[in-house]
N, C-alpha and C. Protein backbone atom coordinates (compact mmCIF):
# COMPACT_ATOMS: atom_id res chain seq x y z
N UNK A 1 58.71 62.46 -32.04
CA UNK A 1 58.93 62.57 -33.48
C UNK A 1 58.37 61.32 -34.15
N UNK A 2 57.61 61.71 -35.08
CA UNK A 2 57.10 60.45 -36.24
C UNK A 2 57.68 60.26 -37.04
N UNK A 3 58.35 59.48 -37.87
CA UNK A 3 59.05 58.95 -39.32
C UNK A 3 58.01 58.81 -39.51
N UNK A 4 57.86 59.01 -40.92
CA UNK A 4 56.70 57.81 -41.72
C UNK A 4 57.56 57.49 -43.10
N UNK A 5 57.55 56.15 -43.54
CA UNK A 5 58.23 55.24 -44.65
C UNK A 5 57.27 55.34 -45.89
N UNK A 6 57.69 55.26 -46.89
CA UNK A 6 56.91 54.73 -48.06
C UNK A 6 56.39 53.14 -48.15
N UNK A 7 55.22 53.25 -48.60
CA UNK A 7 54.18 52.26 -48.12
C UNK A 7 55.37 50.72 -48.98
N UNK A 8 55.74 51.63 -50.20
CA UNK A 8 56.66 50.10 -50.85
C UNK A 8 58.05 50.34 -50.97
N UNK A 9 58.70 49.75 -50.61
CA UNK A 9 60.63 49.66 -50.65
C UNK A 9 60.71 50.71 -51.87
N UNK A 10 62.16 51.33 -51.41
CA UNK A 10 62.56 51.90 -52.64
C UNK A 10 63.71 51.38 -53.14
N UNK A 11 63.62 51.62 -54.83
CA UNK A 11 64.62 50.62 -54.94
C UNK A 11 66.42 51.66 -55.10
N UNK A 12 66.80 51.07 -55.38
CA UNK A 12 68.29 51.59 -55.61
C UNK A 12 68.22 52.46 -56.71
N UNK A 13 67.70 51.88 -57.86
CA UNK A 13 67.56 52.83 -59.09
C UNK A 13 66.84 54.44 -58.52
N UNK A 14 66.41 54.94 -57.48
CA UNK A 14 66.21 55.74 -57.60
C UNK A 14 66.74 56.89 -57.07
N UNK A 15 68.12 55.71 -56.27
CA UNK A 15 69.24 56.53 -55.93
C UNK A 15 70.60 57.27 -56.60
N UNK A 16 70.46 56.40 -58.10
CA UNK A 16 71.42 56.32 -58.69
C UNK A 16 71.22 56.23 -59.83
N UNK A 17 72.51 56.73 -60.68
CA UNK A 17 72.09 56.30 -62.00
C UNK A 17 72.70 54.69 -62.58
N UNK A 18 72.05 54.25 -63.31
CA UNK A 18 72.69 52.64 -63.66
C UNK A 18 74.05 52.52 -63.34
N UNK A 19 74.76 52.59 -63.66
CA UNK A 19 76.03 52.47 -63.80
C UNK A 19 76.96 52.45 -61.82
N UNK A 20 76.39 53.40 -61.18
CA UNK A 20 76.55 53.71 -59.82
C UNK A 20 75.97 52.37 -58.77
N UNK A 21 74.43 52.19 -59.59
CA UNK A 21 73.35 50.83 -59.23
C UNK A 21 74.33 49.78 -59.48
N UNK A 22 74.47 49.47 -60.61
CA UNK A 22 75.91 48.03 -60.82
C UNK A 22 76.38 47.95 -59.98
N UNK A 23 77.42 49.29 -59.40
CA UNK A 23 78.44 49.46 -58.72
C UNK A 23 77.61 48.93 -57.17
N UNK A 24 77.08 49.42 -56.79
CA UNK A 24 76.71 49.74 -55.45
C UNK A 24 76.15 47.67 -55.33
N UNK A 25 75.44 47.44 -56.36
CA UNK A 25 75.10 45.86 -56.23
C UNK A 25 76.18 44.92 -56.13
N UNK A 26 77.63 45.44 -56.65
CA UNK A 26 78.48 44.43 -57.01
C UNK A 26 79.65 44.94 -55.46
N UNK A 27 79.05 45.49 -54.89
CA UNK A 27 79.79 45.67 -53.52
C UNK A 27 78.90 44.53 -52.75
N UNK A 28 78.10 44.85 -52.96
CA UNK A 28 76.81 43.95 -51.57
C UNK A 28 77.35 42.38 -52.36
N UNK A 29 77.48 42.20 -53.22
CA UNK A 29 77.74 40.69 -53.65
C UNK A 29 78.72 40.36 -53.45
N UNK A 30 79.70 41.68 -53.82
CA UNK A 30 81.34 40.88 -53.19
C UNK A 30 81.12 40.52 -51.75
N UNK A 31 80.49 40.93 -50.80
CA UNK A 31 80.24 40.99 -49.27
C UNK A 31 81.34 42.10 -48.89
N UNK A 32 81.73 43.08 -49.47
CA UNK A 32 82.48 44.46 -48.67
C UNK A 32 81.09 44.88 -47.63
N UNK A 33 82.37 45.75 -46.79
CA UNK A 33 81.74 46.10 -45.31
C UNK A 33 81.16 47.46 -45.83
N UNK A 34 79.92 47.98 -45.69
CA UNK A 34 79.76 49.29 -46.51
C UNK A 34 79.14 50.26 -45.11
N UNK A 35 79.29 51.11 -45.02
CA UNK A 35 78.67 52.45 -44.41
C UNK A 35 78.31 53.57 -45.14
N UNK A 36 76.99 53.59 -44.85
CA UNK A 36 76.22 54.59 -45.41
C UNK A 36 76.51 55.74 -44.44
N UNK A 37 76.61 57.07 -45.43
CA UNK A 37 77.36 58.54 -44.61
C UNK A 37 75.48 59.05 -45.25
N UNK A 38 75.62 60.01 -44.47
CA UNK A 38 74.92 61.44 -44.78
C UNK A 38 73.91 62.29 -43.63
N UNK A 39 73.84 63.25 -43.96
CA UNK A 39 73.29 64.12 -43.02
C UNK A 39 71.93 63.55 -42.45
N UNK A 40 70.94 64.35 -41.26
CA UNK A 40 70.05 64.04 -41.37
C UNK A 40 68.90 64.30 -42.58
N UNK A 41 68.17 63.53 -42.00
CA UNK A 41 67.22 63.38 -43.42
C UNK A 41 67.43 62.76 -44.61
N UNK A 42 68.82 62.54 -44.78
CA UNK A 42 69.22 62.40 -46.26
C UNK A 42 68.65 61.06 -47.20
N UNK A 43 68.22 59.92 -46.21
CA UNK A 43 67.95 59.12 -47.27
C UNK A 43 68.80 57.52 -46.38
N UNK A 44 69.70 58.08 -45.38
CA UNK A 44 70.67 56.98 -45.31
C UNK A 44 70.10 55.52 -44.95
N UNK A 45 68.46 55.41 -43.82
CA UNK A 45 67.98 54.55 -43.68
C UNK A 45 67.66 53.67 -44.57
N UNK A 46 66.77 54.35 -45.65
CA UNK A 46 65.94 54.31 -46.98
C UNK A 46 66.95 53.77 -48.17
N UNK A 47 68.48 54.59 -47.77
CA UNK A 47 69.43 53.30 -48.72
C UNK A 47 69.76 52.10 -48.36
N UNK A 48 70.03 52.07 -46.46
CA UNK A 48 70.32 50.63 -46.19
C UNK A 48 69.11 50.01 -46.29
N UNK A 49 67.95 50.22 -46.53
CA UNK A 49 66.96 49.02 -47.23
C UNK A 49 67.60 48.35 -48.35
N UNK A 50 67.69 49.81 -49.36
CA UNK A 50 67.33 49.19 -50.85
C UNK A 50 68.84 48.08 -50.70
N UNK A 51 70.16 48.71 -50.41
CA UNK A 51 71.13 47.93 -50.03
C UNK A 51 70.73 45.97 -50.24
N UNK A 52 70.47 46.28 -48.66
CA UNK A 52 69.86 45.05 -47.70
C UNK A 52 69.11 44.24 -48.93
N UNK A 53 68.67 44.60 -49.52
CA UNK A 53 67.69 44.23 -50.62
C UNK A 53 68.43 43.37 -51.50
N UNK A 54 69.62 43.48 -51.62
CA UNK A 54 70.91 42.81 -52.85
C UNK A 54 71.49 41.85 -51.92
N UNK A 55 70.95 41.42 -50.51
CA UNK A 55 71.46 40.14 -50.41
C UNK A 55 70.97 38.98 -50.30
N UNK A 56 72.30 37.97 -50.82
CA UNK A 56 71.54 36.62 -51.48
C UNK A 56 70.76 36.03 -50.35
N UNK A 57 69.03 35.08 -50.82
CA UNK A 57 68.33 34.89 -49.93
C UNK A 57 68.43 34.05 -49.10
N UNK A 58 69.65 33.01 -49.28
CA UNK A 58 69.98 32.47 -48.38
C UNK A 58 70.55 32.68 -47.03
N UNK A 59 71.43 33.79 -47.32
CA UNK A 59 71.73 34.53 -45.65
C UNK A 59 71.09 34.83 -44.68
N UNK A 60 71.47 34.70 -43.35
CA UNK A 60 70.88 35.34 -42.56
C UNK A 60 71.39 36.53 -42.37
N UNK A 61 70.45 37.32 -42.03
CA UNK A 61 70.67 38.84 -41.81
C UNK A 61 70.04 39.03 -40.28
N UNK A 62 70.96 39.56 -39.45
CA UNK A 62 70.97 40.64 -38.16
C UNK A 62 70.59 41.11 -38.02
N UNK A 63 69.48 42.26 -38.13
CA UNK A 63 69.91 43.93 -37.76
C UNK A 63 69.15 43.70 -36.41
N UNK A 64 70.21 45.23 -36.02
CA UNK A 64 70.55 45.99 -34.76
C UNK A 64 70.19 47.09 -34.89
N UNK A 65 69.11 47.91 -34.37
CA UNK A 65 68.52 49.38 -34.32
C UNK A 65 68.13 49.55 -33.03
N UNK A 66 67.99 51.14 -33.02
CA UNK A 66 67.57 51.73 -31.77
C UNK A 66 65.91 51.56 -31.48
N UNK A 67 65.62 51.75 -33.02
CA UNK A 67 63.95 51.96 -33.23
C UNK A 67 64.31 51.12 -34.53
N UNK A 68 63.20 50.56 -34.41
CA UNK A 68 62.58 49.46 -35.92
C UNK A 68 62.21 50.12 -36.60
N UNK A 69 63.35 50.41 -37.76
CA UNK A 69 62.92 50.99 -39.21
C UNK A 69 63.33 50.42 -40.24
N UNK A 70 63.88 49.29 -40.57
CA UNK A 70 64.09 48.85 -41.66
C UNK A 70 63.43 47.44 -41.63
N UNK A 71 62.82 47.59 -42.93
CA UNK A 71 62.02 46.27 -43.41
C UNK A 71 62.79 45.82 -44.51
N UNK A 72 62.93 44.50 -44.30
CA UNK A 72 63.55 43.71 -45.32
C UNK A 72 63.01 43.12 -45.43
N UNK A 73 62.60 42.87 -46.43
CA UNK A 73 61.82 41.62 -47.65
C UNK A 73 62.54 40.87 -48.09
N UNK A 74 63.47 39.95 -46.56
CA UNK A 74 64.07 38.74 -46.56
C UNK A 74 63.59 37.57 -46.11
N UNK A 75 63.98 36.29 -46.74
CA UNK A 75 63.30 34.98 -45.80
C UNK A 75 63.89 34.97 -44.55
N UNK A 76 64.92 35.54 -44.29
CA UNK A 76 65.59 35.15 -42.98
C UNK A 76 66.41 35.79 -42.35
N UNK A 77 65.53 37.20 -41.24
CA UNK A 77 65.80 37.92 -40.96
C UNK A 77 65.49 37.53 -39.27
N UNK A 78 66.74 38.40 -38.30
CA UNK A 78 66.39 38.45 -37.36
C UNK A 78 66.48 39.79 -36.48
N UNK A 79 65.72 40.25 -35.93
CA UNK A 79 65.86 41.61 -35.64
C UNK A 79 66.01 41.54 -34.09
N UNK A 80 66.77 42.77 -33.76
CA UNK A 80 67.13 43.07 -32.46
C UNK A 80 67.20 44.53 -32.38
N UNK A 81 66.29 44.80 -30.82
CA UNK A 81 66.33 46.16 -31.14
C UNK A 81 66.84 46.59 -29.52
N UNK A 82 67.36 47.44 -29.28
CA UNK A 82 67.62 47.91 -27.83
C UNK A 82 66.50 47.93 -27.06
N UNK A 83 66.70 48.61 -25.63
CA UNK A 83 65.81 48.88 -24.76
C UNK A 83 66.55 49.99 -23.65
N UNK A 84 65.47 50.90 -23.37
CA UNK A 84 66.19 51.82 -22.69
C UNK A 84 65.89 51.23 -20.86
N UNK A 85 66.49 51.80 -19.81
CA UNK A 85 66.75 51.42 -18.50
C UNK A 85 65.25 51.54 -17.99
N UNK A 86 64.64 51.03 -17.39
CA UNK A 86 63.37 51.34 -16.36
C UNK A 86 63.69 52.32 -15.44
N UNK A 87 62.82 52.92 -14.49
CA UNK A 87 63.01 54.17 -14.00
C UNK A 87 64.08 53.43 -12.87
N UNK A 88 64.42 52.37 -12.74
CA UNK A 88 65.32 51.94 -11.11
C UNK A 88 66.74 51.82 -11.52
N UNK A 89 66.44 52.43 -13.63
CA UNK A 89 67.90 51.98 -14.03
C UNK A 89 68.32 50.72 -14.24
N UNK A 90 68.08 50.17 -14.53
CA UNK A 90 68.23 48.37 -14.88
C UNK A 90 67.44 48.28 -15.71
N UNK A 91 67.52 46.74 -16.50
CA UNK A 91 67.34 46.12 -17.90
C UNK A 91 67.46 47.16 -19.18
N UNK A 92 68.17 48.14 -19.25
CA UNK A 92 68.94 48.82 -20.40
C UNK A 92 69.87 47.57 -21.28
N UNK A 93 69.85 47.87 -22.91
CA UNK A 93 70.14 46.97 -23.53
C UNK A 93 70.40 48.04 -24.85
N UNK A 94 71.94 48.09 -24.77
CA UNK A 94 72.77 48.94 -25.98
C UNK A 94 73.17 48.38 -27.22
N UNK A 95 73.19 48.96 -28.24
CA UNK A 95 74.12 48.44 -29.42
C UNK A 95 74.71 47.74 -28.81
N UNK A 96 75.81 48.01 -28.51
CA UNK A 96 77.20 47.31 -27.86
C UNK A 96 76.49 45.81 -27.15
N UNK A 97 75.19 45.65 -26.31
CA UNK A 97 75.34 44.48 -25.82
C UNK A 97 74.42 44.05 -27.41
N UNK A 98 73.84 44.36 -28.03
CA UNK A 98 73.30 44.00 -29.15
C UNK A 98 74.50 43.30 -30.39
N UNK A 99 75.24 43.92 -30.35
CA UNK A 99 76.30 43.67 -31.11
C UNK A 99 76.77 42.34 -30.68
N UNK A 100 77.47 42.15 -29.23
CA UNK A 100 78.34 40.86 -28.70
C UNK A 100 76.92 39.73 -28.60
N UNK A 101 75.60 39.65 -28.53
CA UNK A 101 74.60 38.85 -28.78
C UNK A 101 74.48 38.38 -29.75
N UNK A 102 74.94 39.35 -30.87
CA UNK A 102 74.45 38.75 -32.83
C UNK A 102 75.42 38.12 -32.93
N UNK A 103 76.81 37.94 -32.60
CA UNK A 103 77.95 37.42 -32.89
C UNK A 103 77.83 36.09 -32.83
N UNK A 104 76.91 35.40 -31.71
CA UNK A 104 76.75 34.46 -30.62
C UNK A 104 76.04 33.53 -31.62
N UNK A 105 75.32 34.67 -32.77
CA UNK A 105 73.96 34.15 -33.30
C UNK A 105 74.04 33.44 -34.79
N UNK A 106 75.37 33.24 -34.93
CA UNK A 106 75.74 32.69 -36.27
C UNK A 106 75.48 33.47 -37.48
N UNK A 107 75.75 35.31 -37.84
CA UNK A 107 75.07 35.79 -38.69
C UNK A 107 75.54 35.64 -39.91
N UNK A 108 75.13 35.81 -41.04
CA UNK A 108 75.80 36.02 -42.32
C UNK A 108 76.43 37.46 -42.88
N UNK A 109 75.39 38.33 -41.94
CA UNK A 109 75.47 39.49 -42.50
C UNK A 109 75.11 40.10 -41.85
N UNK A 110 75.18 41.76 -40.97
CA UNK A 110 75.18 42.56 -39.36
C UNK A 110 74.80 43.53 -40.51
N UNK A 111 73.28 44.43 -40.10
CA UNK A 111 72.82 45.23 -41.24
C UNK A 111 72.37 46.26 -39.49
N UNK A 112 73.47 47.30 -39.25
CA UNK A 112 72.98 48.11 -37.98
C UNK A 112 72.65 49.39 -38.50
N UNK A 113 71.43 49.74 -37.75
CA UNK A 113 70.73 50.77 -38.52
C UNK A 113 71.05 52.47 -38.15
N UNK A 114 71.95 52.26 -36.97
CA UNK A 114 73.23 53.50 -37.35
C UNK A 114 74.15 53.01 -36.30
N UNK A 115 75.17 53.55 -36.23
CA UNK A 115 75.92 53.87 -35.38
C UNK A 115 76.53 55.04 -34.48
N UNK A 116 76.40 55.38 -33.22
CA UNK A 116 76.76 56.48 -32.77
C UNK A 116 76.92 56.64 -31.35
N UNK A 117 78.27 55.57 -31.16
CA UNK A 117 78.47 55.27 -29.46
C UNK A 117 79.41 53.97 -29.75
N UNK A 118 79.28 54.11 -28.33
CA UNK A 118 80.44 52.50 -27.77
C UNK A 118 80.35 51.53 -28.36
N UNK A 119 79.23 51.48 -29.43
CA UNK A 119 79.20 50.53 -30.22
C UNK A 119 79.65 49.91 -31.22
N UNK A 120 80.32 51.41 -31.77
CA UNK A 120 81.43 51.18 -32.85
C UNK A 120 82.89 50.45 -32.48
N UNK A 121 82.97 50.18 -31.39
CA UNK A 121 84.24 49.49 -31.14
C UNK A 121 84.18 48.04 -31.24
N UNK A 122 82.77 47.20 -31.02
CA UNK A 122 82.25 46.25 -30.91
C UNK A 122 82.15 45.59 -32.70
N UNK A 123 81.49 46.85 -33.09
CA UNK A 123 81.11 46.46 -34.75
C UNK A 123 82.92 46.52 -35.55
N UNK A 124 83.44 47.15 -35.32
CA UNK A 124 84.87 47.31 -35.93
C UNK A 124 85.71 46.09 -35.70
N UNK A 125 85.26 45.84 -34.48
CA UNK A 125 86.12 44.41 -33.70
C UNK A 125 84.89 42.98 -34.38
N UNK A 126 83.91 43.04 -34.72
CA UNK A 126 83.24 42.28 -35.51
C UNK A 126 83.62 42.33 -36.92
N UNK A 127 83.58 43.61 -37.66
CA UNK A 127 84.56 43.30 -38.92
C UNK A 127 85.68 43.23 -39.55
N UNK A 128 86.88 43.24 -38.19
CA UNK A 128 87.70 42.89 -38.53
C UNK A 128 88.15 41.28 -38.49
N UNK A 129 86.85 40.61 -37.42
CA UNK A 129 87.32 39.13 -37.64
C UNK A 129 86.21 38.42 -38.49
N UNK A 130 86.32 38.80 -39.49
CA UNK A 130 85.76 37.71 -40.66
C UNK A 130 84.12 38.10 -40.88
N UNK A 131 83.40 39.09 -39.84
CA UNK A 131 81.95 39.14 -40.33
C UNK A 131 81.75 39.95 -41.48
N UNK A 132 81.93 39.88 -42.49
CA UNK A 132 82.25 40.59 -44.03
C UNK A 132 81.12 40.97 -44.77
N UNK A 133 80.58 41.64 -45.82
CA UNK A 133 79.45 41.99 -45.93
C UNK A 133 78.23 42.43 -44.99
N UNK A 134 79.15 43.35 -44.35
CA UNK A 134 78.19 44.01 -43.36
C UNK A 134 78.00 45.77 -43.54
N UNK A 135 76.76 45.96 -43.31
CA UNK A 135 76.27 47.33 -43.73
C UNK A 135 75.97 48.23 -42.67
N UNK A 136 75.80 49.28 -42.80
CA UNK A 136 75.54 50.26 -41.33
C UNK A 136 75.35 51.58 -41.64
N UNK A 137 75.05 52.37 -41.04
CA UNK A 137 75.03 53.80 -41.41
C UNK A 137 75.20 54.42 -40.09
N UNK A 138 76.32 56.38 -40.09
CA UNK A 138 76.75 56.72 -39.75
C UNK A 138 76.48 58.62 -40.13
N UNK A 139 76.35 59.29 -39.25
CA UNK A 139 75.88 60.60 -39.39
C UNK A 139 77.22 61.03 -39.78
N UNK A 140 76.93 61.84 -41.52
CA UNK A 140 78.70 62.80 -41.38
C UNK A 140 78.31 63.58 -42.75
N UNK A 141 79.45 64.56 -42.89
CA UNK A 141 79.13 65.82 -43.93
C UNK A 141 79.47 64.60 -45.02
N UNK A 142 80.12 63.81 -45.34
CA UNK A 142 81.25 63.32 -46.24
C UNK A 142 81.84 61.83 -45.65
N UNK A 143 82.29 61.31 -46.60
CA UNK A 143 83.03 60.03 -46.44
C UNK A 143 84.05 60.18 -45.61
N UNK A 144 84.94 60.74 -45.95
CA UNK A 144 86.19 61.25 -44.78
C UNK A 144 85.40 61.21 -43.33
N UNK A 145 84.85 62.32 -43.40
CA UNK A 145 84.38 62.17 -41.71
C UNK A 145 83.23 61.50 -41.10
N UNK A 146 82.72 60.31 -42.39
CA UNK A 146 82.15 59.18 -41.81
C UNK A 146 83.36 58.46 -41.16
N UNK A 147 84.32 58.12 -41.79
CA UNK A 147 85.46 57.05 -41.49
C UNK A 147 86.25 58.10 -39.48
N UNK A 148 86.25 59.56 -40.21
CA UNK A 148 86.48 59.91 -38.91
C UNK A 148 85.45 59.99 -37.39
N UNK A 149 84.56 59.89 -37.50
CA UNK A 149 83.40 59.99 -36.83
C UNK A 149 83.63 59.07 -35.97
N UNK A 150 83.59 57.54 -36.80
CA UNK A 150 83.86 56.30 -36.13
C UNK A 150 84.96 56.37 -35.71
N UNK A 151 86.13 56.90 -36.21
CA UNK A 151 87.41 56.52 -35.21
C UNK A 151 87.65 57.76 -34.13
N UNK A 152 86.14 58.36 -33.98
CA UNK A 152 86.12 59.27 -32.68
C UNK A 152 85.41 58.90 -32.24
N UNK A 153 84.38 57.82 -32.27
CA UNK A 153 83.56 57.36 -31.52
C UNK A 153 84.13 56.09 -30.97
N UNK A 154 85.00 55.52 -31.46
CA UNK A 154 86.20 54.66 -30.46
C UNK A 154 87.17 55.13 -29.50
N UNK A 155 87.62 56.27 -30.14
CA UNK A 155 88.14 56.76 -29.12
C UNK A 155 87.76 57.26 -27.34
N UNK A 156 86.69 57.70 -28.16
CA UNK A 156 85.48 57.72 -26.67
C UNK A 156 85.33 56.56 -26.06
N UNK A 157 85.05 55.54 -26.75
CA UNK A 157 84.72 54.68 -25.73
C UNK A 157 85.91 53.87 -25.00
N UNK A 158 87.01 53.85 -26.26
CA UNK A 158 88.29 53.47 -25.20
C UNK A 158 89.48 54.35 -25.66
N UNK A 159 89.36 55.64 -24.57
CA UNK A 159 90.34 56.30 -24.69
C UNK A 159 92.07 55.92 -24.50
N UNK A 160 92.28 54.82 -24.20
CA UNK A 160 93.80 54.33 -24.08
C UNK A 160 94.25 53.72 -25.49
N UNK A 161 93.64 54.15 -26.53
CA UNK A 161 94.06 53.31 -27.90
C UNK A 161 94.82 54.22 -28.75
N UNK A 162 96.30 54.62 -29.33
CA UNK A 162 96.67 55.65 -30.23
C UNK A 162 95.91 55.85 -31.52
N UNK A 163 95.90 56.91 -31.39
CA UNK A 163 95.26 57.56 -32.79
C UNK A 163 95.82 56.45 -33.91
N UNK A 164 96.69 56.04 -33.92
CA UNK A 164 97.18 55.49 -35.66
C UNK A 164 96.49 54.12 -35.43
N UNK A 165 96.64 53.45 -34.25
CA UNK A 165 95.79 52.01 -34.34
C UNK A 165 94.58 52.29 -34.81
N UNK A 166 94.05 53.12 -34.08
CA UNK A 166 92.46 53.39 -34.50
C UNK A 166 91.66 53.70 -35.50
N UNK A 167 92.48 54.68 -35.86
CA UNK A 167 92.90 54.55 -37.69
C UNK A 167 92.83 53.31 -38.33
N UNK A 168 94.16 52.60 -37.94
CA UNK A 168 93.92 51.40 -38.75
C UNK A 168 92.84 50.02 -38.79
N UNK A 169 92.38 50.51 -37.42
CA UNK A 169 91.33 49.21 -37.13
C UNK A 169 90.23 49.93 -38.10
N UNK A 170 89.88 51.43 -38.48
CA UNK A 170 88.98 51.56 -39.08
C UNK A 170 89.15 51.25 -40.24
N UNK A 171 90.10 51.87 -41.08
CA UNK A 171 90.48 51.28 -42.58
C UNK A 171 90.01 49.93 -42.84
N UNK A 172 90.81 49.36 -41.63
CA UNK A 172 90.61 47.56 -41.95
C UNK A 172 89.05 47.20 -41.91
N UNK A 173 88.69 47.75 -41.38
CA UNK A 173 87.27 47.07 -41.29
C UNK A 173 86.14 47.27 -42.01
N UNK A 174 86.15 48.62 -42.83
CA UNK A 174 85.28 49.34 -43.97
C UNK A 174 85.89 49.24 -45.34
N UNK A 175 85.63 48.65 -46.28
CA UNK A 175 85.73 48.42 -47.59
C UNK A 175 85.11 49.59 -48.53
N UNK A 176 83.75 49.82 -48.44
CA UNK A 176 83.76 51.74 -48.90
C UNK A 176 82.75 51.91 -48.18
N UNK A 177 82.55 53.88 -48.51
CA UNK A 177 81.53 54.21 -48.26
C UNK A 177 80.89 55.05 -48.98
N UNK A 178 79.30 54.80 -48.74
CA UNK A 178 78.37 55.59 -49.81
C UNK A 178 77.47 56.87 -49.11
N UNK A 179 78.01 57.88 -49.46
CA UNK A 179 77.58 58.78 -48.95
C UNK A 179 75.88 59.39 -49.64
N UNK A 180 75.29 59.89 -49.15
CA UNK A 180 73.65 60.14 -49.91
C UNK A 180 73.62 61.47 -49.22
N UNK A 181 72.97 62.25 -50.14
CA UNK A 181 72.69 63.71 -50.06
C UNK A 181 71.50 63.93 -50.75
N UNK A 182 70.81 65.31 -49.49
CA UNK A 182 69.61 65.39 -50.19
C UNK A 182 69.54 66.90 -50.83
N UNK A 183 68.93 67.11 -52.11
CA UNK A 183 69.11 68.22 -52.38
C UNK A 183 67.88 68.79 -51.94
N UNK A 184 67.93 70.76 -52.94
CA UNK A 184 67.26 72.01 -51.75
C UNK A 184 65.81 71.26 -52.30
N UNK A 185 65.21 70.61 -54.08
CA UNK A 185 64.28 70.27 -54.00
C UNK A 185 63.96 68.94 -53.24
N UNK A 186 64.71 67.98 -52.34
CA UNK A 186 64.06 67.04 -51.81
C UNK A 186 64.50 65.99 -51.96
N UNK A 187 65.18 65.89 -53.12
CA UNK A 187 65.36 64.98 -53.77
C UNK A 187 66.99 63.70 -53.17
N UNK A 188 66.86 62.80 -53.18
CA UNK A 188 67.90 62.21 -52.28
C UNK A 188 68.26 61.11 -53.32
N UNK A 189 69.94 61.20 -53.09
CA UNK A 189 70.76 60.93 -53.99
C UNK A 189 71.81 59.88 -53.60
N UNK A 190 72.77 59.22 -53.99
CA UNK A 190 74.01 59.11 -53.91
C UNK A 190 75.03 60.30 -54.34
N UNK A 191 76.01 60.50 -53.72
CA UNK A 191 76.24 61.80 -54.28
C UNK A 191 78.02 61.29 -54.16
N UNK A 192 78.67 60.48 -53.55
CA UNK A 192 80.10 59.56 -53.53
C UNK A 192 79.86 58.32 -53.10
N UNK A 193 80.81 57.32 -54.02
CA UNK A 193 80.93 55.92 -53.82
C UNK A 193 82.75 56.00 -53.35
N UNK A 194 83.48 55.72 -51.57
CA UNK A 194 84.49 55.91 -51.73
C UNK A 194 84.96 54.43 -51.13
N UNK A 195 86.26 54.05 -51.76
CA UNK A 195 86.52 53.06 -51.30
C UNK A 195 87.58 53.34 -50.54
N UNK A 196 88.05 52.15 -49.38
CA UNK A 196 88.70 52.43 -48.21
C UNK A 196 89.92 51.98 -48.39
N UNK A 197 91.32 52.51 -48.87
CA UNK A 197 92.19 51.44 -49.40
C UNK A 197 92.83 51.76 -47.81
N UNK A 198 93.67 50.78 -46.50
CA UNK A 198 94.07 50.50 -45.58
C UNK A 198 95.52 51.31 -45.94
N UNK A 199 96.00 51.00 -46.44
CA UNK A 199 97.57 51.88 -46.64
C UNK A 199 97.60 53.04 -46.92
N UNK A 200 96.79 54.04 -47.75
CA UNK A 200 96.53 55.09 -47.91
C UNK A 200 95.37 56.33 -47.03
N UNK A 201 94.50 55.30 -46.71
CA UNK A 201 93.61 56.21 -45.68
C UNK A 201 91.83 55.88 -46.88
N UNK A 202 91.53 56.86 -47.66
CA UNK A 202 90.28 56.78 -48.83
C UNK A 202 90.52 57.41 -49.73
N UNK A 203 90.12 56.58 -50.98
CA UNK A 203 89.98 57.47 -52.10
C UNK A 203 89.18 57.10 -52.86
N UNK A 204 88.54 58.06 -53.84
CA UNK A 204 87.41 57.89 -54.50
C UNK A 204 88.42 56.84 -55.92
């Protein structure tokens, strides 16, 4: 399979209308933990650019991908990308060991270009101790079952944890999420901004 990107960044405005743009900039500045939801195709890469794009240039920025697709037009970026096993099975290199490496690495800001594995237990356990303003994206119909996705993709990886902790380690660790949808002409959107209140579960 080929991706192909647009030759120049897109910006936020063309995800949103002003008012949503404010919104969505004045999350990345507060440093909330954000996850981008949406189906395939929808746009979700192409938002964590424009995202990534609203932080201040002094930070360092992380990212963690499977495949190198996000370009940031930052001074001070460091990228890490996996590696799959050689045929003898050895030197494989996962999110998860990608994750406990960036930690090591003094980041400002963990920009992972999805999530979908053992890795989410690593990134959850990274934002719950202090790595804040961190961004990511996550395959789901909706915000709800972005937030559920991840607390089934922990569960998988450590099945001895009760449902309500897991729950709560997720709440705690996601501040909102922005879901993007693409419509039947093409067109790709923001379509919910939800925030994560910890005592209640989400609400728009």
């Amino acid at each position: 399979a080929i991706r192909r990107f647009a030759a120049a960044p897109v910006p936020l405005e063309a995800f949103a209308a002003p008012t949503v743009v404010a919104l969505l900039c004045d999350l990345v500045h507060r440093r909330c933990n954000i996850v981008v939801s949406g189906a395939t195709s929808s746009g979700k890469t192409t938002l964590l650019n424009a995202l990534a794009a609203q932080v201040e240039p002094h930070a360092r920025i992380i990212t963690l991908e499977d495949i190198a697709e996000l370009r940031l037009g930052h001074p001070h970026v460091v990228r890490l990308e996996t590696r799959d096993a050689t045929p003898d099975g050895v030197g494989e290199v996962t999110l998860a060991d990608l994750l406990r490496a960036a930690l090591r690495l003094r980041p400002d800001r963990l920009v992972v270009g999805e999530v979908r594995g053992a890795e989410a237990v690593q990134l959850l356990h990274a934002l719950n101790t202090g790595h804040d303003g961190s961004l990511s994206t996550v395959h789901a119909n909706g915000p709800l079952d972005a937030l559920e996705r991840l607390a089934a993709l922990v569960v998988q990886a450590v099945g001895n944890w009760p449902a309500a902790a897991v729950r709560r380690h997720v709440e705690g660790a996601i501040d909102a999420v922005v879901h993007v949808s693409r419509s039947a002409g093409g067109t790709r959107m923001v379509s919910e901004v939800v925030e994560v209140v910890p005592t209640t579960g989400a609400t728009t």
